[in-house]
Protein backbone atom coordinates (compact mmCIF):
# COMPACT_ATOMS: atom_id res chain seq x y z
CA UNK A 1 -2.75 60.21 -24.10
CA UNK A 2 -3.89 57.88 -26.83
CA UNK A 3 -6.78 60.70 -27.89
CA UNK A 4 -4.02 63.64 -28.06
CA UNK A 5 -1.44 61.50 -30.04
CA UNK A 6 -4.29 60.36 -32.69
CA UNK A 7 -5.48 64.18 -32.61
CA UNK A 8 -2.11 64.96 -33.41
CA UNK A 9 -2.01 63.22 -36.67
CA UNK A 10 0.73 60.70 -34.53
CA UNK A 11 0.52 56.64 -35.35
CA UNK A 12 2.17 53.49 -36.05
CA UNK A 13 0.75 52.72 -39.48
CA UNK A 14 2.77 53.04 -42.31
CA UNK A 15 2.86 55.54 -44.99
CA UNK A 16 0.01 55.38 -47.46
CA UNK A 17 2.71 56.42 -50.58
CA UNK A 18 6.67 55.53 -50.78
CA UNK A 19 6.99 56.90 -53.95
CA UNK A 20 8.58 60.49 -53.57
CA UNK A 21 11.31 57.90 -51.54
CA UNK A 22 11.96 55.32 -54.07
CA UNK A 23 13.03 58.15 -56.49
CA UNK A 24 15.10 59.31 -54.66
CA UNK A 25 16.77 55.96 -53.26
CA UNK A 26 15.88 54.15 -56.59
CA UNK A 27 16.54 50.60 -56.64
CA UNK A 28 20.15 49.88 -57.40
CA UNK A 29 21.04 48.83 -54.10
CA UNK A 30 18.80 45.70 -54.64
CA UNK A 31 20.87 42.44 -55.00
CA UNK A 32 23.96 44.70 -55.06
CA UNK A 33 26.62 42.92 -51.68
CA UNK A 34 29.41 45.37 -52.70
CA UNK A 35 31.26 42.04 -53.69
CA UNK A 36 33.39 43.92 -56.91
CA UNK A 37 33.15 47.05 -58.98
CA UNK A 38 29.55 46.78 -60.59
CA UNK A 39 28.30 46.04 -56.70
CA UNK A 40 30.43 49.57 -55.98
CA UNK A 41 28.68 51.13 -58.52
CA UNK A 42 24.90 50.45 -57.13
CA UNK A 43 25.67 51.55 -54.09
CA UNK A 44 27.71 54.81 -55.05
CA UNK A 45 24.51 55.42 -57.09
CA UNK A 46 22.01 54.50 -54.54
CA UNK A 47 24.17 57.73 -51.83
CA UNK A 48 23.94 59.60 -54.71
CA UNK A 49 19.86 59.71 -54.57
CA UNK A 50 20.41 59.69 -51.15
CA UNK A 51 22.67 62.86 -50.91
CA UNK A 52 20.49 64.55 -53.72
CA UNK A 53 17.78 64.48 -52.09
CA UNK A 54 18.83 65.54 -48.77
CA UNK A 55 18.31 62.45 -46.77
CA UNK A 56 22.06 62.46 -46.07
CA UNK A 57 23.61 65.39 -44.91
CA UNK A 58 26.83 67.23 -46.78
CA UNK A 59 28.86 65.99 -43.86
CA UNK A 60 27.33 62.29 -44.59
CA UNK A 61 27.99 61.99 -48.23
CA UNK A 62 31.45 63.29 -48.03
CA UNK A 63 32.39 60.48 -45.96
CA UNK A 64 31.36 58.20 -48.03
CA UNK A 65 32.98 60.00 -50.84
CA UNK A 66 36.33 59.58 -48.41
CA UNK A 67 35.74 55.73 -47.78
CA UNK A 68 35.01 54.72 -51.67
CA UNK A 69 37.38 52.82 -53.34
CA UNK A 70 38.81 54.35 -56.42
């Protein structure tokens, strides 16, 4: 089992490169405890990478479009 999952390209280690990921996440979120408006703001722009880049389905970012605060 071990030999076909290896053959398959399958493993635990991590990714070599996070790159393409943290441009599309970014790195507003970081620090940000949605505490007040600037908070809001970090993570509204954080789902925005998120939705942009298709992590997130339409569905997905729509609700959190419906649960922001204006």
């Amino acid at each position: 089992m071990t030999v076909a999952l290896t053959a398959a390209g399958c493993g635990i280690s991590g990714p070599v490169d996070v790159t393409g990921l943290r441009r599309v996440v970014g790195t507003d979120l970081v620090g940000a405890r949605g505490a007040n408006p600037a908070d809001q703001r970090k993570i509204d722009r954080t789902v925005v990478g998120l939705c942009a880049g298709k992590v997130w389905t339409d569905a997905e970012c729509r609700r959190h479009g419906e649960m922001a605060v204006p």
